[in-house]
N, C-alpha and C. Protein backbone atom coordinates (compact mmCIF):
# COMPACT_ATOMS: atom_id res chain seq x y z
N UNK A 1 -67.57 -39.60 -37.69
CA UNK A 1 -66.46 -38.69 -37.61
C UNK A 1 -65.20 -39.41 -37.15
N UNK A 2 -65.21 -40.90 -36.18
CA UNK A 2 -63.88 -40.79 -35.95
C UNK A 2 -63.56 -41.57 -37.48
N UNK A 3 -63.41 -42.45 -38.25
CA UNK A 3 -63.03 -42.49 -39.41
C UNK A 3 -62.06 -41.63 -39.87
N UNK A 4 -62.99 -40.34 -39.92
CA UNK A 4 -62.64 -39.41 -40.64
C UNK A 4 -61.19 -38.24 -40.07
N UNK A 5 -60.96 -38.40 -38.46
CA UNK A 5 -60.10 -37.79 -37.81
C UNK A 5 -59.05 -39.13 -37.12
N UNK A 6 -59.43 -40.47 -37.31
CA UNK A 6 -58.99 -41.43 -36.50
C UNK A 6 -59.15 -41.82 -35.22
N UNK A 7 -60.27 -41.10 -34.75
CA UNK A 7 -60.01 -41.44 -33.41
C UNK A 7 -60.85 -42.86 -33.35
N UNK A 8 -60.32 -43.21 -32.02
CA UNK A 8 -60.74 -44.52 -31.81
C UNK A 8 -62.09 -44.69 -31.31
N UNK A 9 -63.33 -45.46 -31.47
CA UNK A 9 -64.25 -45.74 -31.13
C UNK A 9 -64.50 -45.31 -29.66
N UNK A 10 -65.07 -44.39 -29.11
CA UNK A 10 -65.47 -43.90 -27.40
C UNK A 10 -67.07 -43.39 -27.64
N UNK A 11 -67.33 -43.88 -26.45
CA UNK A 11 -68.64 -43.59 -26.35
C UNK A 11 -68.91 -42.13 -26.69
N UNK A 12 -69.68 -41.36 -27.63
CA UNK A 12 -70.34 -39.81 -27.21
C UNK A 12 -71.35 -39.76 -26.40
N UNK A 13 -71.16 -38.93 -25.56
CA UNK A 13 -72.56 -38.55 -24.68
C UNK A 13 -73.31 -37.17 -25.33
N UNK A 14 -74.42 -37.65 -25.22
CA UNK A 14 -75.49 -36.53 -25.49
C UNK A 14 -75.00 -35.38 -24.73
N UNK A 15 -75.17 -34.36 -25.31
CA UNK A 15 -74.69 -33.06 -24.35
C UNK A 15 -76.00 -31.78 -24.72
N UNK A 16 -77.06 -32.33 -25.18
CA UNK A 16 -77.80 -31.34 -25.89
C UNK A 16 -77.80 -30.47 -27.20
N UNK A 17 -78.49 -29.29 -27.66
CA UNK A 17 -78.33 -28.82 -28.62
C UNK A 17 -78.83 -27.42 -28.42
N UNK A 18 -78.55 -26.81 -29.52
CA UNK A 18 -78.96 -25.55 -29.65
C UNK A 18 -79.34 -25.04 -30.67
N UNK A 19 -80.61 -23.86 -30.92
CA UNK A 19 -81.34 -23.57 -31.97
C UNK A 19 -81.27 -22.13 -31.77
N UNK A 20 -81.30 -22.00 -33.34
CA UNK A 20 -81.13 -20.66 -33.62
C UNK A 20 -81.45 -20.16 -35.33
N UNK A 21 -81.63 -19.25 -35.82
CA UNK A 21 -81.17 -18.51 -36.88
C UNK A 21 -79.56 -17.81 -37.77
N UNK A 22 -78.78 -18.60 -37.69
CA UNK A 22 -77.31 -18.25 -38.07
C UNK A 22 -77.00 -18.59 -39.20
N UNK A 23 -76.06 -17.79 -39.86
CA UNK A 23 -75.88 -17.75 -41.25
C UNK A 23 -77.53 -17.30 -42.03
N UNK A 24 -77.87 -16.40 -42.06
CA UNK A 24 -79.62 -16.36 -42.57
C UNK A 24 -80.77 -17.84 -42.64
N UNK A 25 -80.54 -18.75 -41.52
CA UNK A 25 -81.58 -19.61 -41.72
C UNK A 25 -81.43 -20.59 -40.51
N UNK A 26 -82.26 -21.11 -39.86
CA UNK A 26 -82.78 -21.81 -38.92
C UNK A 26 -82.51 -22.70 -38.72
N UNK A 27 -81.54 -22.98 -37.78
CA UNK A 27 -81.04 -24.59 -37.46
C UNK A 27 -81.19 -25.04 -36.09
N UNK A 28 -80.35 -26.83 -36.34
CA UNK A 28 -80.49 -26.87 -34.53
C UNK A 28 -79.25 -27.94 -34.71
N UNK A 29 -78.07 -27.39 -33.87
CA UNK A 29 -77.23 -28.30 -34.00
C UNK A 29 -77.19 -28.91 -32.48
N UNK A 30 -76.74 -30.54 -32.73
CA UNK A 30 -76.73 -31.32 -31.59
C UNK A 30 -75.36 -31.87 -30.90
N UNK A 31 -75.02 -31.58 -30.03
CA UNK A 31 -73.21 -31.82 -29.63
C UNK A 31 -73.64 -33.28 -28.18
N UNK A 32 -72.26 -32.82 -28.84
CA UNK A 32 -71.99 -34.61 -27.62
C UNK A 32 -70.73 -34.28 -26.86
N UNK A 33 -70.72 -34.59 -26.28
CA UNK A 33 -69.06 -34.55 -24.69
C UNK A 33 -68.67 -36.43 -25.03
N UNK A 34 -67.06 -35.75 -25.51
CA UNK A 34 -66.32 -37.53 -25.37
C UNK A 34 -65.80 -36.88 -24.09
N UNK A 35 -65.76 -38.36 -23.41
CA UNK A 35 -64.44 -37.89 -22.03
C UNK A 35 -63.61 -38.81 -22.29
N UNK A 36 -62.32 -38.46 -22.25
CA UNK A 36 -60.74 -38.96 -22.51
C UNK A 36 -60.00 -38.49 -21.51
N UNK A 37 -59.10 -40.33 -21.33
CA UNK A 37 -58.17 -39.90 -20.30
C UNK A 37 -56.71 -39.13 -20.46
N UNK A 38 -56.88 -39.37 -21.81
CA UNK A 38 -55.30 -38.50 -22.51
C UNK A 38 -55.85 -37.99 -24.05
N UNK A 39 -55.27 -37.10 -24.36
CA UNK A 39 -55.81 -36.84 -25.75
C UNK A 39 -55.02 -37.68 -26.95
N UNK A 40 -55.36 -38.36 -27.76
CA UNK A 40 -55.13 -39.16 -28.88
C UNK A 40 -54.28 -38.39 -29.77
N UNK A 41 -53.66 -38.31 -30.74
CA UNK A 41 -53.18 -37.96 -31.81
C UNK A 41 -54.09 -38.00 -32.79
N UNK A 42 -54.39 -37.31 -33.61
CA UNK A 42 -55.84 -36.87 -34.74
C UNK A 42 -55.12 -37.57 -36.32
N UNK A 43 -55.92 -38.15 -36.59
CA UNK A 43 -54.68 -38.71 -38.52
C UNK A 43 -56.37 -37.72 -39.24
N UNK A 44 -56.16 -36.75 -39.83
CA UNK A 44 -56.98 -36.21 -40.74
C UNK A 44 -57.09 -36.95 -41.92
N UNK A 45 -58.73 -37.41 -42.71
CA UNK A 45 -58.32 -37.85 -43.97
C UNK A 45 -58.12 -37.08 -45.33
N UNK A 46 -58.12 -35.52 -44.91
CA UNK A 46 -58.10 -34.11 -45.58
C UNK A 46 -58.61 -34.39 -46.82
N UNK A 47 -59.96 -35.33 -46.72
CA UNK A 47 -60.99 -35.32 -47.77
C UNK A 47 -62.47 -33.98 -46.70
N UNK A 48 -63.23 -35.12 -46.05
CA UNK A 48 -64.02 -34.53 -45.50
C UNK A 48 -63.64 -33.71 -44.59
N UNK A 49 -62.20 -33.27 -43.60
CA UNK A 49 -62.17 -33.45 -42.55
C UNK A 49 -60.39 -32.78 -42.93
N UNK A 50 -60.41 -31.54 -42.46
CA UNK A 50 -58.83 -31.08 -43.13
C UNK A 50 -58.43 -30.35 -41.95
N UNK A 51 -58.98 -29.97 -40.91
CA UNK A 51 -58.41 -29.45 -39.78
C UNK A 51 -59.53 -30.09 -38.59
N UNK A 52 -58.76 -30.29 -37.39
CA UNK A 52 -58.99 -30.75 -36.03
C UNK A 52 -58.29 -30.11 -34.86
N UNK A 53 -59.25 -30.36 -33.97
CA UNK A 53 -58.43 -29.57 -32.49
C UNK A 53 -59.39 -30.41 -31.74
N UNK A 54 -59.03 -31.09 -30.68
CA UNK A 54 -59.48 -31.52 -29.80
C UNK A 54 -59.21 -30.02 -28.35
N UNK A 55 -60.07 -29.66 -27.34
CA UNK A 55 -59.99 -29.08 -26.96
C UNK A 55 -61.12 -29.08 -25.40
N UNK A 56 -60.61 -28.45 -24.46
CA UNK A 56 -61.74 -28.28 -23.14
C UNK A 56 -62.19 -27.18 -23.45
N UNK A 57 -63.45 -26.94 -22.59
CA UNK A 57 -64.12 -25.87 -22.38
C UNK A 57 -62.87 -24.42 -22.35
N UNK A 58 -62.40 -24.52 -21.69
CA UNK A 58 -61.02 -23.42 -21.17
C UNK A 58 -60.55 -23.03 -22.10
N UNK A 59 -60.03 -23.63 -22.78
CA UNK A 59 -59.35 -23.64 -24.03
C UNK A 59 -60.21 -22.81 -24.88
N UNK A 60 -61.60 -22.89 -24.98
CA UNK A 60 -62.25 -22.37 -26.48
C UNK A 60 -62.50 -20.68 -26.02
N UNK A 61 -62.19 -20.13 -24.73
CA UNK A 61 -62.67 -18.93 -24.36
C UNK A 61 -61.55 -18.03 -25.49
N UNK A 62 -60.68 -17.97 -26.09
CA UNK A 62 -59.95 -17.22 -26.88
C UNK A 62 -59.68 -17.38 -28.12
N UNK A 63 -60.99 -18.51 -28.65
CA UNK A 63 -60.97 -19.24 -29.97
C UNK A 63 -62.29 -18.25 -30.90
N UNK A 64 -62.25 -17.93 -32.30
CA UNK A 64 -63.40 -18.07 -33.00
C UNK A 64 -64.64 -19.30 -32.50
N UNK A 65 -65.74 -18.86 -32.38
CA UNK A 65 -66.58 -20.04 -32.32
C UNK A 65 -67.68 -19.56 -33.20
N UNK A 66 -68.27 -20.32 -33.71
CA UNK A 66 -69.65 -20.21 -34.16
C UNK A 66 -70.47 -19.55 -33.50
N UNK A 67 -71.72 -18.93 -34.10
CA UNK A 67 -73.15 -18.95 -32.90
C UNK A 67 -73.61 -19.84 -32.51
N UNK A 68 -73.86 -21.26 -33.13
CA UNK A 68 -74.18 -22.30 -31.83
C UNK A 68 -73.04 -22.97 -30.96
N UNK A 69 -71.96 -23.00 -31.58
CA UNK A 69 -70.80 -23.47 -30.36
C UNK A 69 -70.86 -22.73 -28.96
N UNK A 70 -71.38 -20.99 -29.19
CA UNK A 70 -70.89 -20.16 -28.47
C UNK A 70 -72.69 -20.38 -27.24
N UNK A 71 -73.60 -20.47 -27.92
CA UNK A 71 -74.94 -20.91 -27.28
C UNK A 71 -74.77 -21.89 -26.42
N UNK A 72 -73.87 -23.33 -27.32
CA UNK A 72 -73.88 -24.34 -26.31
C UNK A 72 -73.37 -24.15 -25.10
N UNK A 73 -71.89 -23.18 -25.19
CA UNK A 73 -70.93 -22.85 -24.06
C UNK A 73 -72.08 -22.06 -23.16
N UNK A 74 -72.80 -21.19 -23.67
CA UNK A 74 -73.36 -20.17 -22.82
C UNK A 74 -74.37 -21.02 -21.73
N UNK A 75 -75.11 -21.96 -21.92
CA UNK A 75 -75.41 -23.01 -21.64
C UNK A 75 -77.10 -22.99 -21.78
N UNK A 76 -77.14 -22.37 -23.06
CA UNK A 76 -78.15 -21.94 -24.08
C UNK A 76 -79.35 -23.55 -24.77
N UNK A 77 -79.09 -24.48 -23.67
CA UNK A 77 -79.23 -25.21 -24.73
C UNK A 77 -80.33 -26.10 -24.27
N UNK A 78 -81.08 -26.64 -25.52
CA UNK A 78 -82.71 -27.22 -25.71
C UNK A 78 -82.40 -28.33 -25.33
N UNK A 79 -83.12 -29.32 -24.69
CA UNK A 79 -83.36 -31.24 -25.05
C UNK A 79 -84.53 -32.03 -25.95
């Protein structure tokens, strides 16, 4: 993904995942926590990848989220 948004090479940390039934069928998506000391500027290559938001926890309480984004927040989540 950074390629694809530009960001620069940073470690992801495992942050767990979450499983569920959404959209009619059974998944398990797996998220990661970057930590940054400033937020980067995003270059989209609006092939794979046509909108971005870098964002904190805080931030996503007044956002659309998915059902597993909203699992992970809830702190719903498998290892």
């Amino acid at each position: 993904m950074e390629a694809e948004i530009g960001l620069p090479s940073y470690p992801l940390l495992p942050a767990g995942s979450a499983c569920g039934i959404w959209d009619g069928r059974r998944d398990r998506v797996h998220f990661f926590e970057l930590h940054l000391d400033s937020l980067p500027e995003l270059r989209l290559d609006n092939r794979e990848i046509i909108a971005a938001q870098l964002a904190s926890r805080d931030e996503l309480r007044g956002m659309a989220l998915t059902e597993a984004v909203a699992a992970y927040l809830g702190g719903n989540l498998r290892w």
